[in-house]
Protein backbone atom coordinates (compact mmCIF):
# COMPACT_ATOMS: atom_id res chain seq x y z
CA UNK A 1 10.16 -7.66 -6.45
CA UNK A 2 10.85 -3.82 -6.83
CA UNK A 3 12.97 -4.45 -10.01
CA UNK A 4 9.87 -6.80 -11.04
CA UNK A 5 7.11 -4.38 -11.32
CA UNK A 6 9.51 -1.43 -12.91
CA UNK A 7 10.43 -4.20 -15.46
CA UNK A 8 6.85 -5.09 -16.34
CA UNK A 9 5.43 -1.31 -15.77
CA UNK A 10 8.33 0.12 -18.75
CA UNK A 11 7.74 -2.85 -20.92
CA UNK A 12 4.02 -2.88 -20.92
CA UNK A 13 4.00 1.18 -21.67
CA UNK A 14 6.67 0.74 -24.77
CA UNK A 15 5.07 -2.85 -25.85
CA UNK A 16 1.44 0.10 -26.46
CA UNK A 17 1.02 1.09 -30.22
CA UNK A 18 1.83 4.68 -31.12
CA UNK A 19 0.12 7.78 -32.04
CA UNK A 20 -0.12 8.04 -35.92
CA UNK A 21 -1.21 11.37 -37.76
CA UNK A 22 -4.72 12.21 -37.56
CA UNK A 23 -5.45 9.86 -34.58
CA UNK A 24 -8.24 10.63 -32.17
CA UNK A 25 -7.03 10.58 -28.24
CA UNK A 26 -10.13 10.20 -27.17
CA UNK A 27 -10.84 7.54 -24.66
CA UNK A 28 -14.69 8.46 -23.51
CA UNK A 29 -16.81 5.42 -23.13
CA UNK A 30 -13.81 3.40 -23.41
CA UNK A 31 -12.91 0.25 -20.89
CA UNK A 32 -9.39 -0.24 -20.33
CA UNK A 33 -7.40 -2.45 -18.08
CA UNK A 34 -4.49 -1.60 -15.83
CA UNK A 35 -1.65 -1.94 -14.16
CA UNK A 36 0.30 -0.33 -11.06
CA UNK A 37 3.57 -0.51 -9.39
CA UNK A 38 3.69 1.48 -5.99
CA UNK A 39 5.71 2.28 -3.55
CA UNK A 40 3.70 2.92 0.34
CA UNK A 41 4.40 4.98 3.22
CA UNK A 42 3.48 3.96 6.65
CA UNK A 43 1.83 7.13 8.49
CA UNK A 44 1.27 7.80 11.81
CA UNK A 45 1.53 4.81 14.25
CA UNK A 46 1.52 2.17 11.05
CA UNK A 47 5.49 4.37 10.58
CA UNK A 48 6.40 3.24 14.20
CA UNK A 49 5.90 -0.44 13.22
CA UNK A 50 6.56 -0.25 9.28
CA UNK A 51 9.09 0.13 6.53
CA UNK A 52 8.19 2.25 3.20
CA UNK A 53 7.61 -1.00 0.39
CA UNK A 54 6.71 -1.12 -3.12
CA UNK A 55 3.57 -3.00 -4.16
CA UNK A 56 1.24 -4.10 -6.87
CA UNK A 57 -2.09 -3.53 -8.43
CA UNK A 58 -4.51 -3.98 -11.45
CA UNK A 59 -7.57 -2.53 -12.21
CA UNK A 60 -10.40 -2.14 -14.53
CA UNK A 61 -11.05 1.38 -15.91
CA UNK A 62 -14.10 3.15 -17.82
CA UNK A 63 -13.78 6.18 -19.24
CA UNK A 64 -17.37 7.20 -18.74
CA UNK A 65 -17.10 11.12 -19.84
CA UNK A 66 -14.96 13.91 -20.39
CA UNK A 67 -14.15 14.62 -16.93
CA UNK A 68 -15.51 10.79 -14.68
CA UNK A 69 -13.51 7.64 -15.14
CA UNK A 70 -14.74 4.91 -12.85
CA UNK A 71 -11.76 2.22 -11.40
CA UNK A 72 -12.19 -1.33 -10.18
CA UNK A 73 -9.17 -1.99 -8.55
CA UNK A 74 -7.11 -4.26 -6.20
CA UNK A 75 -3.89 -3.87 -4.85
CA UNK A 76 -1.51 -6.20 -2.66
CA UNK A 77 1.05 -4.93 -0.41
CA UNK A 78 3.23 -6.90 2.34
CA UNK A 79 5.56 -4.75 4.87
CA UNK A 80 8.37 -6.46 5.43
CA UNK A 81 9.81 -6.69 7.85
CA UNK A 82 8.66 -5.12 10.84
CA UNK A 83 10.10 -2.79 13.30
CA UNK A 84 8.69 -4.76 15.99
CA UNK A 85 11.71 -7.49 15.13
CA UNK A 86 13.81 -4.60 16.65
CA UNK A 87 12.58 -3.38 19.46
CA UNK A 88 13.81 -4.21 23.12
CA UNK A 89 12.44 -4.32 26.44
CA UNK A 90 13.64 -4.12 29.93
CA UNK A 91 13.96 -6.87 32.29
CA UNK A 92 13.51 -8.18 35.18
CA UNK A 93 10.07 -6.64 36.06
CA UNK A 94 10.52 -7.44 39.67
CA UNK A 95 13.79 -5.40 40.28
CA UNK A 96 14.24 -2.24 38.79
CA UNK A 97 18.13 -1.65 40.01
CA UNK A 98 18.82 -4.65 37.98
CA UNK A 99 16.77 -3.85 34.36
CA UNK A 100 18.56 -5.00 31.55
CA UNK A 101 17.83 -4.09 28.13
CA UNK A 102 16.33 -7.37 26.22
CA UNK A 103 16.23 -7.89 22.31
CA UNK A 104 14.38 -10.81 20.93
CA UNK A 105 16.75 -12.35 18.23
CA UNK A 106 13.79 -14.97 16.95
CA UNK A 107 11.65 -11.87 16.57
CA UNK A 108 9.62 -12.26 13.36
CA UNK A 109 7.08 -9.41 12.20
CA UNK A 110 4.81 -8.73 8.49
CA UNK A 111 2.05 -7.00 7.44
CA UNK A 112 -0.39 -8.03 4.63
CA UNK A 113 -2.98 -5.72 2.96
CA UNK A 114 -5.05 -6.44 -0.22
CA UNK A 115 -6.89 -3.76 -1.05
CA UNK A 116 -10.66 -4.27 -3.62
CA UNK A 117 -12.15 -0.84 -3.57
CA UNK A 118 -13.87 1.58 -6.71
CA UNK A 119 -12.47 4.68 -7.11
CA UNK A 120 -13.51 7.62 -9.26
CA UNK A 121 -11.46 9.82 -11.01
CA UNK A 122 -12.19 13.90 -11.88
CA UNK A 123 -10.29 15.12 -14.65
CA UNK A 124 -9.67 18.97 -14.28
CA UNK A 125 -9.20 19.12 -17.96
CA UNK A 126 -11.89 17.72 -20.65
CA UNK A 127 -10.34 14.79 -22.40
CA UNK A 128 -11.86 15.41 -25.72
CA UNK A 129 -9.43 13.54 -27.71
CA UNK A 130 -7.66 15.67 -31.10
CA UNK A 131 -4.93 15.15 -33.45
CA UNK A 132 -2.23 16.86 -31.10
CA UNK A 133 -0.33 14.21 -30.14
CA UNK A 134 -0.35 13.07 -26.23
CA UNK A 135 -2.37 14.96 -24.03
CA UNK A 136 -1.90 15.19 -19.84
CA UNK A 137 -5.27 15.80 -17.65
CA UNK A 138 -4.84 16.37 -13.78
CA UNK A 139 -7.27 14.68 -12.08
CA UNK A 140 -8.88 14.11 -8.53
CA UNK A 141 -8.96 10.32 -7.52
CA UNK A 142 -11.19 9.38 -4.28
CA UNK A 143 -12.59 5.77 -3.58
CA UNK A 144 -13.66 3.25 -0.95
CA UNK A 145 -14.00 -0.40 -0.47
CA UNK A 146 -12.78 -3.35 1.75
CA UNK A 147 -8.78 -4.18 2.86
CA UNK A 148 -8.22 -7.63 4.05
CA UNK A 149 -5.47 -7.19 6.80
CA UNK A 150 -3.14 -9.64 8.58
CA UNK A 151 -0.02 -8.57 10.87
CA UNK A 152 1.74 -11.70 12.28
CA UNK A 153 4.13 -11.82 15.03
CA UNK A 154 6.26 -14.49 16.66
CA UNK A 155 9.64 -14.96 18.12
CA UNK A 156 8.89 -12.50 21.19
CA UNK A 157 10.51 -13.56 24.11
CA UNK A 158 7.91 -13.39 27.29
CA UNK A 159 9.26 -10.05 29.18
CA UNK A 160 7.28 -10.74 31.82
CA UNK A 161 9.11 -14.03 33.06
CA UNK A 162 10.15 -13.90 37.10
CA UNK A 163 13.81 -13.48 37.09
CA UNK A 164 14.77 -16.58 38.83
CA UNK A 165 18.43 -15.97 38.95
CA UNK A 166 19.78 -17.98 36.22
CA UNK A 167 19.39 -15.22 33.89
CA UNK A 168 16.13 -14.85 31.07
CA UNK A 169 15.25 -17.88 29.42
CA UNK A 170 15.12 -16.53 25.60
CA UNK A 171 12.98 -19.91 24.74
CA UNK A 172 10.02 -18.81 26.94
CA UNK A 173 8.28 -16.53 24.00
CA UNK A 174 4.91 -15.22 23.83
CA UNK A 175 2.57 -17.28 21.89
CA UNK A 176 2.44 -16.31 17.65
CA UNK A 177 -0.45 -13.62 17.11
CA UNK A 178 -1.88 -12.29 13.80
CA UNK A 179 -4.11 -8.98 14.02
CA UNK A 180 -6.58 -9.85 10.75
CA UNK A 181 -9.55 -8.26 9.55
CA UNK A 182 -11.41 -7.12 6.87
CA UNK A 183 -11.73 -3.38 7.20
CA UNK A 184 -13.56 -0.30 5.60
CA UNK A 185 -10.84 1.78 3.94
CA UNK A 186 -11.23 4.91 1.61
CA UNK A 187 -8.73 6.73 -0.14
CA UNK A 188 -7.75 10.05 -1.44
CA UNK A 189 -5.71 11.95 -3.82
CA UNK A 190 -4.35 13.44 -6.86
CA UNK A 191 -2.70 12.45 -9.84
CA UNK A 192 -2.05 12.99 -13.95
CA UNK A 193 -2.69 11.22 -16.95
CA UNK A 194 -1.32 10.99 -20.52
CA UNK A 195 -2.82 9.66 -23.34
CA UNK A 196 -0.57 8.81 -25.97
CA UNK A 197 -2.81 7.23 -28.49
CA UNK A 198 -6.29 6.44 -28.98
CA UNK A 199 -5.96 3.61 -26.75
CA UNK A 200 -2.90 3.64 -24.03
CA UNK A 201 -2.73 6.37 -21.71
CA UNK A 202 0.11 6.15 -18.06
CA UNK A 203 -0.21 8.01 -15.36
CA UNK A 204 1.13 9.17 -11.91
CA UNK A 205 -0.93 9.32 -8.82
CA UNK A 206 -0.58 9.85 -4.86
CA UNK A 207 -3.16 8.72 -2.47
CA UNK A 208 -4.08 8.82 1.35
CA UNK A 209 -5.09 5.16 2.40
CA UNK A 210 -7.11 4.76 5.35
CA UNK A 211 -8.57 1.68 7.04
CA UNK A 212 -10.80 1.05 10.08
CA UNK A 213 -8.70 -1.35 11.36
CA UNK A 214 -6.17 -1.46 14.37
CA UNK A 215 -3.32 -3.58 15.72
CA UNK A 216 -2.58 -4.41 19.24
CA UNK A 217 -1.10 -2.91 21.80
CA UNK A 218 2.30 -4.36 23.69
CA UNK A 219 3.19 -2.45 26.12
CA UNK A 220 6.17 -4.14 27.87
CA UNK A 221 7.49 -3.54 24.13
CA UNK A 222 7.03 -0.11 23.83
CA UNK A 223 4.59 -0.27 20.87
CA UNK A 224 1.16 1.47 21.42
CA UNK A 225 -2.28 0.46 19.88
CA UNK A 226 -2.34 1.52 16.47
CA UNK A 227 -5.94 2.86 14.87
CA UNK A 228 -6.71 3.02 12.18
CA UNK A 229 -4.29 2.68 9.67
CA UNK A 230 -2.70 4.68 7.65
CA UNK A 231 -0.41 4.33 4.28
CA UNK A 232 0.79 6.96 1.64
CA UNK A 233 1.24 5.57 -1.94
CA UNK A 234 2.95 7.39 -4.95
CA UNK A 235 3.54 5.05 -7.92
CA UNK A 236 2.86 4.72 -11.94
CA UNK A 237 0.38 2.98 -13.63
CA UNK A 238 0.22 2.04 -17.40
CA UNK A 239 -3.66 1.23 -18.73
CA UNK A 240 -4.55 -0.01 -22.51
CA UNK A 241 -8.32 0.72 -23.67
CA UNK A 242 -9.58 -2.39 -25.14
CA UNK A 243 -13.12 -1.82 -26.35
């Protein structure tokens, strides 16, 4: 998948038609489509339960001034797996001279987000277009909007059987749970853009992720509640102004 989105990012940038002399930059009140290859960053408690993974998005894009684009955008991500197939727990309950240290093997653990929010960029540099070739503007991106969420677990084996002394029976697991919601998120960062013709323009952003969502608690598992979520993204993003 991570090779996948590279692939299609590079070829989609070098499949965009060149700047030729005398060309105008200029993208104001321009529409343009997009498209994103990530890679997230679980932060805070999402990092105890999470792997970093790469993702995917598109978007819509209008160049509405100099300095204000307005984005349309939705991203997927799935974390995969989770560190929650790892973690142990102590057992029997009942008789702490005797504890032994338990690890599910059936564990099974993921983490869906898709993301639909509208962000706004603000360039620090006027994007008034010229003859000079490509042309980078740092810009401010903040947005908001709604992430559907679903964390699924399964394969947990029940630490809180008796200990009857045969030893723990690893088929007695705790029934499959998903966390799912759809959340308020917003988001926040900076970024740059090129434009290197009148109509294709790529550019490289970072972005706080937050969502108003939580996940469960297990204690005999050592994992504490988790709200809200948090993920960092840094990735590239190619966009072609069609009209």
């Amino acid at each position: 998948m991570k090779r996948w989105i590279t692939s299609a990012v590079c070829l989609m940038f070098l499949a965009l038609p060149g700047n030729s002399p005398g060309q105008d930059t200029g993208v104001v009140g321009k529409v343009g489509l997009g498209l994103s290859g990530n890679f997230n960053f679980p932060v805070f408690g999402m990092k105890n339960r999470f792997h970093a993974q790469e993702a995917f998005g598109l978007y819509f894009t209008y160049a509405r001034d100099a300095r204000n684009t307005l984005e349309v955008e939705f991203h997927r991500t799935r974390f995969d797996p989770g560190k929650i197939e790892d973690v142990t727990f102590y057992w029997p309950e009942d008789k702490p001279e005797e504890w032994q240290k338990i690890k599910s093997p059936l564990a099974r653990n993921y983490m869906t987000v898709n993301a639909f929010t509208i962000n706004g960029l603000y360039h620090l540099k006027e994007r008034t277009g010229g003859s000079d070739g490509v042309v980078g503007s740092p810009f401010i991106t903040y947005g908001g909007g709604f992430y559907h969420y679903k964390n699924s677990v399964s394969g947990l084996i029940f630490a809180g059987q008796p200990n009857l002394g045969g030893g723990i029976d690893t088929t007695l697991e705790l029934a499959p749970f998903n966390d799912t919601d759809v959340a308020w998120g917003l988001n926040v960062g900076l970024g740059v853009e090129v434009l290197a013709s009148g109509r294709a323009a790529v550019d490289a952003r970072g972005r706080w992720n937050m969502l108003i969502g939580e996940l469960r608690q297990m204690e005999s598992y050592g994992v504490a509640r988790t709200f809200p979520l948090f993920y960092f993204e840094i990735g590239l993003s190619v966009k072609y102004y069609v009209m």
